[in-house]
Protein backbone atom coordinates (compact mmCIF):
# COMPACT_ATOMS: atom_id res chain seq x y z
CA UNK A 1 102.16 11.62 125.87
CA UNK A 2 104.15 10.26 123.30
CA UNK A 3 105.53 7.06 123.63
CA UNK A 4 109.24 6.49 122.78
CA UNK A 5 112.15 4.14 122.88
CA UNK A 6 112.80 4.65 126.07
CA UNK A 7 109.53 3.85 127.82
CA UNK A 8 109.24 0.47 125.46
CA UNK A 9 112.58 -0.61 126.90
CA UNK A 10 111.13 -0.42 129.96
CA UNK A 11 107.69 -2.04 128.76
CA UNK A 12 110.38 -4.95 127.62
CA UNK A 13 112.25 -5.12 130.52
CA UNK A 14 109.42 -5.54 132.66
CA UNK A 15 108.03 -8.43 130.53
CA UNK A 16 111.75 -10.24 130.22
CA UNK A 17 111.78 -9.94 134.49
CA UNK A 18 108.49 -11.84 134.90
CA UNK A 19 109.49 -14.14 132.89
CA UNK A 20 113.30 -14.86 133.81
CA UNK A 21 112.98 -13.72 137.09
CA UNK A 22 115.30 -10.75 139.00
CA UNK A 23 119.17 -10.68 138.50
CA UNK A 24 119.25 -13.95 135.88
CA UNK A 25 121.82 -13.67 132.99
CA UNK A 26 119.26 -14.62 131.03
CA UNK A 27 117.18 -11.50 131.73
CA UNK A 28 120.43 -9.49 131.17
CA UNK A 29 121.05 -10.82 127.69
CA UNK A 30 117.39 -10.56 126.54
CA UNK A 31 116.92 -7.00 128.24
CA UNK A 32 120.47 -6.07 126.57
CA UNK A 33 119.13 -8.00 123.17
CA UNK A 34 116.25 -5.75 123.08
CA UNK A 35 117.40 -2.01 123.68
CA UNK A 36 120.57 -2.77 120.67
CA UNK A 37 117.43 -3.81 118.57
CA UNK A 38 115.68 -0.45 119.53
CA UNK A 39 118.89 1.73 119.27
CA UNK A 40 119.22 -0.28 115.72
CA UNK A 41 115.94 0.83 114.99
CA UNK A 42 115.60 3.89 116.39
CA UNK A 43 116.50 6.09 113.39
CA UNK A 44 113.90 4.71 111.26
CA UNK A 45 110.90 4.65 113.09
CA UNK A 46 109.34 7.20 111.10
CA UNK A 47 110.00 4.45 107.85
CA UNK A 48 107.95 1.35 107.03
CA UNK A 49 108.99 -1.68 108.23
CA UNK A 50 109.29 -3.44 104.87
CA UNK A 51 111.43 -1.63 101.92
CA UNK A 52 109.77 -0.97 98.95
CA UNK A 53 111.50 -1.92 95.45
CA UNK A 54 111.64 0.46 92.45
CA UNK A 55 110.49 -0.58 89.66
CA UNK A 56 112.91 -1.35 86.89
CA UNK A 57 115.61 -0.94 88.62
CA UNK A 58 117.84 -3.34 91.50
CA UNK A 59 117.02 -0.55 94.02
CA UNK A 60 114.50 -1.04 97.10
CA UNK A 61 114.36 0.64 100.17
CA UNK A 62 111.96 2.10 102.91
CA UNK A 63 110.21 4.86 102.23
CA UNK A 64 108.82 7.24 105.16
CA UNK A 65 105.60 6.67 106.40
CA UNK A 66 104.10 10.02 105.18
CA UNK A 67 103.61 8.42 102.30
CA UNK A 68 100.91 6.84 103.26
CA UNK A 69 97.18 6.65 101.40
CA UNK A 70 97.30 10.55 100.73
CA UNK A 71 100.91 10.04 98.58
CA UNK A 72 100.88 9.21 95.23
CA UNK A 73 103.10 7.77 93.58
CA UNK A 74 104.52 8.80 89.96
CA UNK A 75 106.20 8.95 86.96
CA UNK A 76 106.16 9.84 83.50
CA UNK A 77 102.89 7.33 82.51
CA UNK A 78 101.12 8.65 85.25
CA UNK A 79 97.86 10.65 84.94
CA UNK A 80 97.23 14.01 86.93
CA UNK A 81 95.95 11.68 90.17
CA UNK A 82 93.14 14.00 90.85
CA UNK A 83 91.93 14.31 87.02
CA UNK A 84 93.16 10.65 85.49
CA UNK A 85 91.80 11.91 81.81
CA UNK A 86 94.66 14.83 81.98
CA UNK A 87 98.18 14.37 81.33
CA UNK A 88 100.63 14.98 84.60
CA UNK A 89 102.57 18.17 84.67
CA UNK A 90 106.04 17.47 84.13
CA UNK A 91 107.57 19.73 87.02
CA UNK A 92 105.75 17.47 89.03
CA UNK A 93 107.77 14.54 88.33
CA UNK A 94 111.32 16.60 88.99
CA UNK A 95 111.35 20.37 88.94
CA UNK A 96 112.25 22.41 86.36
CA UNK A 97 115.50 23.55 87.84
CA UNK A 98 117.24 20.26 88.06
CA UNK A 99 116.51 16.70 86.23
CA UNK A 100 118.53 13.41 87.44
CA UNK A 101 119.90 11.04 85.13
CA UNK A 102 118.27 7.73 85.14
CA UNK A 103 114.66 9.53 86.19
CA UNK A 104 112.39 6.47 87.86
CA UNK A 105 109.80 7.63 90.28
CA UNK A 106 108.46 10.48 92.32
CA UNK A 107 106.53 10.61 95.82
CA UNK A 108 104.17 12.93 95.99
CA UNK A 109 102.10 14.07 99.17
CA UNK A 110 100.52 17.44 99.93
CA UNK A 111 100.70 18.45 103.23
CA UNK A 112 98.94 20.91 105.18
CA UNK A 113 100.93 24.76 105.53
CA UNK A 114 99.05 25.48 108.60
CA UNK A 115 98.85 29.24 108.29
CA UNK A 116 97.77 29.30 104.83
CA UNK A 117 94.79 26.93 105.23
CA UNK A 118 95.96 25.09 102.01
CA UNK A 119 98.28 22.43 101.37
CA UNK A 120 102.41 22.31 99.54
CA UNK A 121 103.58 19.20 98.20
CA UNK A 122 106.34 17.74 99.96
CA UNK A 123 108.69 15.26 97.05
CA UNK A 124 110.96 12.43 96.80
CA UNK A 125 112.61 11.91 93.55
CA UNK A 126 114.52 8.43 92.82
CA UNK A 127 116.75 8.04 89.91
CA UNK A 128 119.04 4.59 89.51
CA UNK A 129 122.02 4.95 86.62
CA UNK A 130 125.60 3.13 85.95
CA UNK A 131 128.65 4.41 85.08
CA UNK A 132 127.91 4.64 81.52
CA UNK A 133 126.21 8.01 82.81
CA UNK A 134 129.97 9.60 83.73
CA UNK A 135 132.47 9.35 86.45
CA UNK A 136 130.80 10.38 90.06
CA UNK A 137 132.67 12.95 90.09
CA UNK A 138 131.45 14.42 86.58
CA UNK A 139 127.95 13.49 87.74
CA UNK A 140 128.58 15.73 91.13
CA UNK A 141 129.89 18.57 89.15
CA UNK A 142 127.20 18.64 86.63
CA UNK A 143 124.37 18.14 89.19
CA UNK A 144 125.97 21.30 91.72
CA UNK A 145 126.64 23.22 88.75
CA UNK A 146 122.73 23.15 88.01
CA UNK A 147 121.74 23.63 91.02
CA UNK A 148 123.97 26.89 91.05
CA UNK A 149 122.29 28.07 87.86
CA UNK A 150 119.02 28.45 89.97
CA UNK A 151 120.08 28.96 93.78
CA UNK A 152 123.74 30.65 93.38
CA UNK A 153 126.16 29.70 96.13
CA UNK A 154 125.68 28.58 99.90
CA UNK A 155 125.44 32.16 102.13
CA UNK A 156 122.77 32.73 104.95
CA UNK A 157 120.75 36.77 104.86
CA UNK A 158 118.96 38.75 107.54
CA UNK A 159 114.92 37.40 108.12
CA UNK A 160 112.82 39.67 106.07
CA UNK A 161 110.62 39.97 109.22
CA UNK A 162 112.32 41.72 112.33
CA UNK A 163 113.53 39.43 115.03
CA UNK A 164 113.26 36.16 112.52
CA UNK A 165 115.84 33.42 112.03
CA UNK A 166 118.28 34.15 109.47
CA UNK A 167 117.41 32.55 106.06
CA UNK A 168 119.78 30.15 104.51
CA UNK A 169 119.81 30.31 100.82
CA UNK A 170 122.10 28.51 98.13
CA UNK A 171 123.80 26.01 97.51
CA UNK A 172 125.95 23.71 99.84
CA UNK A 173 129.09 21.88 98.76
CA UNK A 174 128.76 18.20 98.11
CA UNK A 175 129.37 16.75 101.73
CA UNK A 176 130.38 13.25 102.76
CA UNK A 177 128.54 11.38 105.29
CA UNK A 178 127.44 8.31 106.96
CA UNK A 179 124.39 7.09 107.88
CA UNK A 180 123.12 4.16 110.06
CA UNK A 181 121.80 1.34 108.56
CA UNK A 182 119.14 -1.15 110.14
CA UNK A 183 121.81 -3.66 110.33
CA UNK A 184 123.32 -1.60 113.06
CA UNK A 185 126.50 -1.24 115.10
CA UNK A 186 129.03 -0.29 113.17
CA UNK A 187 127.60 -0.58 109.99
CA UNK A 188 127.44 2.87 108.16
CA UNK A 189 126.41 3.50 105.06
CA UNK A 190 128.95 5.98 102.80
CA UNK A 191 127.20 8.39 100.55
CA UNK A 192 126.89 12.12 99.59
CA UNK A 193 124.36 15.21 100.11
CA UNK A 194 123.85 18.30 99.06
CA UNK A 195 121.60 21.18 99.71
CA UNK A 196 120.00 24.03 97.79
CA UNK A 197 117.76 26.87 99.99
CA UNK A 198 115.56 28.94 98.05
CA UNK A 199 112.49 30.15 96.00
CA UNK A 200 111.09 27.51 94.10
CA UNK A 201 107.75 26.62 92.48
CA UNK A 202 105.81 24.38 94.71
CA UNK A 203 101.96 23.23 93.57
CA UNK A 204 99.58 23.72 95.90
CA UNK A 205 95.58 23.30 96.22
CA UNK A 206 93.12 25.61 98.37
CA UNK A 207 90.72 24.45 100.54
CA UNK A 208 88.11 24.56 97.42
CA UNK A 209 90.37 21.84 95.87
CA UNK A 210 91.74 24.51 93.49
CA UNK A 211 95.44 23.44 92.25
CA UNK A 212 97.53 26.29 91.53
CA UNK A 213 101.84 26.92 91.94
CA UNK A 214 103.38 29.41 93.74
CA UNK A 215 106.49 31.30 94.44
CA UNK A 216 108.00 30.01 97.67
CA UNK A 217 111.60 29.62 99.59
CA UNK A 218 111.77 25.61 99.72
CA UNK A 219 114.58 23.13 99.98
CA UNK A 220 116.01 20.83 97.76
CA UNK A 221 118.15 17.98 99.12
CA UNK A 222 119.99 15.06 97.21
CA UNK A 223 122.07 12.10 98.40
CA UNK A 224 124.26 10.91 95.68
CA UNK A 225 124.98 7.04 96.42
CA UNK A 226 127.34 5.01 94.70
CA UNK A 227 128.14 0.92 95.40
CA UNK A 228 131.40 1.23 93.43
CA UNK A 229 133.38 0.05 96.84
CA UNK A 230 130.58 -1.84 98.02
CA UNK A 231 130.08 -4.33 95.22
CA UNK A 232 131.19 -7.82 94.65
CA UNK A 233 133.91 -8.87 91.73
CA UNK A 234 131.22 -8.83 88.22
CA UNK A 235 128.47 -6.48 90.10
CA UNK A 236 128.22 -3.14 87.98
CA UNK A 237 128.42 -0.08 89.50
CA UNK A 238 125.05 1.64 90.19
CA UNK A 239 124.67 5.21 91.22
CA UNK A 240 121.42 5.69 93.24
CA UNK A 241 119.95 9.61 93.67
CA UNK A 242 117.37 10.22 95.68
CA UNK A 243 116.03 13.99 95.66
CA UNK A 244 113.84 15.75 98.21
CA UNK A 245 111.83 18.80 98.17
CA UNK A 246 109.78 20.74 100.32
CA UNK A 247 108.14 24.47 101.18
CA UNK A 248 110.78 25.49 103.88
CA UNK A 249 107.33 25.63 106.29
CA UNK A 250 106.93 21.72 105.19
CA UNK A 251 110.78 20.47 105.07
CA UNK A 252 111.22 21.98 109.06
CA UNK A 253 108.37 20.94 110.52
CA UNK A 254 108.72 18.93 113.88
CA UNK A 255 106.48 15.96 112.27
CA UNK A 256 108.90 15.69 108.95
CA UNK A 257 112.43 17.19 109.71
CA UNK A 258 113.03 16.45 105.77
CA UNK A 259 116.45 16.07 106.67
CA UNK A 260 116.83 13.92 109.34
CA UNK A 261 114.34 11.69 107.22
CA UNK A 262 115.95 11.80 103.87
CA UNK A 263 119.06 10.37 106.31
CA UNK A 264 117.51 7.66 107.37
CA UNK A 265 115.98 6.57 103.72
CA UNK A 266 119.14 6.66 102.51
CA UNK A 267 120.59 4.14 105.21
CA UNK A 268 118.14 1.53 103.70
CA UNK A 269 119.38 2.09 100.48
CA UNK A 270 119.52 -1.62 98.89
CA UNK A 271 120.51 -3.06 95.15
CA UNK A 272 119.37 -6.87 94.51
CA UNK A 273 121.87 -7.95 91.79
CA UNK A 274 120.18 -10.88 90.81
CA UNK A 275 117.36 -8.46 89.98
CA UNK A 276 119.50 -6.48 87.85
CA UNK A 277 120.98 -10.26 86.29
CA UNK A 278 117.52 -10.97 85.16
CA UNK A 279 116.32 -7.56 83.65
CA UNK A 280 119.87 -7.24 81.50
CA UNK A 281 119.67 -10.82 80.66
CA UNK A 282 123.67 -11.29 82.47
């Protein structure tokens, strides 16, 4: 059985009763005290405790705990991680569909595709630029607008197999939304997503260790965060993307829900200005 949130607020208000005692105030607050701090928490349990920063850049946040030993963790000095003497393929560090401005890093972790017997990489792509890059809205355009190029527009088709789910392929809209942050309550963090279904290269390595890429339907999601409303009077504005990309097998399953977890990585989305003060020299 797996435990949850529920049966440790239970765990917790067993330990506040023995030690308050039944029906104190005391035991009310602490009990009370402890389930906000699991709701608060609740969302991110699949994240490290601890956000990790990016380097170069003001941004930290906490990354998902699939990225774990297996991940690695890249960019454009990095070394294949399996052969360090050869170079990194490049559609490994964004694909070759879209590249964000202000490219930093990429998680990478292969995970198993059960019926295959192999394993797909699942991504997460982190890219930090200012305003100096274009408006947001000149940004959005040009980002949907390549996206389109490879996935065409948002529309769902018949299963190919007979009784399957329909298949959602395309291209979303940009859509507004808010996220929880581990500060809780009422605190929401504003940002933007969008989503492209369909074929895409994914590398992948047999059970012999083999790497090769194939043809599969994937998805491609990325939140599009700016602070310009956020920030203090003399903070730039910083526009934080964060892609993620998976083998449609990968991004669903009940263990990763790519979705749900890109969400709640982007709700711990942080910029440390006096980080940024020190690297410009301001």
């Amino acid at each position: 059985m797996r435990v949850g949130p529920v049966h440790i607020a239970v765990a917790l208000g067993c330990a506040i009763l023995l030690q308050t005692g039944c029906g104190s105030s005391a035991y009310e607050e602490k009990f009370q005290a402890s389930l906000d701090e699991l709701k608060n928490e609740a969302p991110f349990r699949h994240l490290y405790d601890v956000a990790t920063p990016i380097p170069d850049t003001p941004l930290s946040l906490r990354l998902p705990k699939l990225f774990d030993g297996r991940a690695s963790a890249l960019d454009a000095k990095t070394p294949d991680p399996k052969i360090n003497t050869r170079p990194l393929n490049p559609d490994r560090l964004q694909p070759n569909f879209i590249k964000l401005p202000g490219y930093v890093r990429t998680y990478e972790r292969f995970m198993p595709t059960i019926q295959n017997h192999d394993t797909s990489a699942c991504y997460c792509y982190i890219a930090v630029t200012d305003i100096d890059a274009g408006s947001q809205e000149n940004l959005e355009a040009d980002l949907r607008n390549k996206l389109l190029e490879t996935f065409d527009e948002s529309r769902t088709e018949d299963a190919k197999r007979r009784g399957g789910p329909p298949v959602e392929k395309g291209v979303t809209e940009w859509k507004e939304i808010e996220v929880p942050t581990p500060a809780g309550g009422d605190n929401k963090l504003k940002l933007k997503k969008i989503v492209a279904n369909g074929n895409q290269t994914f590398r992948y390595y047999d059970p012999q260790g083999d790497g090769l890429n194939k043809l599969r339907h994937g998805k491609y999601i990325l939140y599009f965060y700016s602070n310009e409303h956020d920030r203090s009077d003399g903070q730039p504005i910083q526009f934080v993307l964060i892609g993620w990309r998976a083998e449609e097998i990968v991004a669903n399953h009940e263990e990763i829900e790519l979705e749900k977890l890109g969400d709640a990585v982007a709700g711990t989305i942080a910029l440390d200005y006096s980080k940024l003060k020190k690297k410009t020299g301001d």
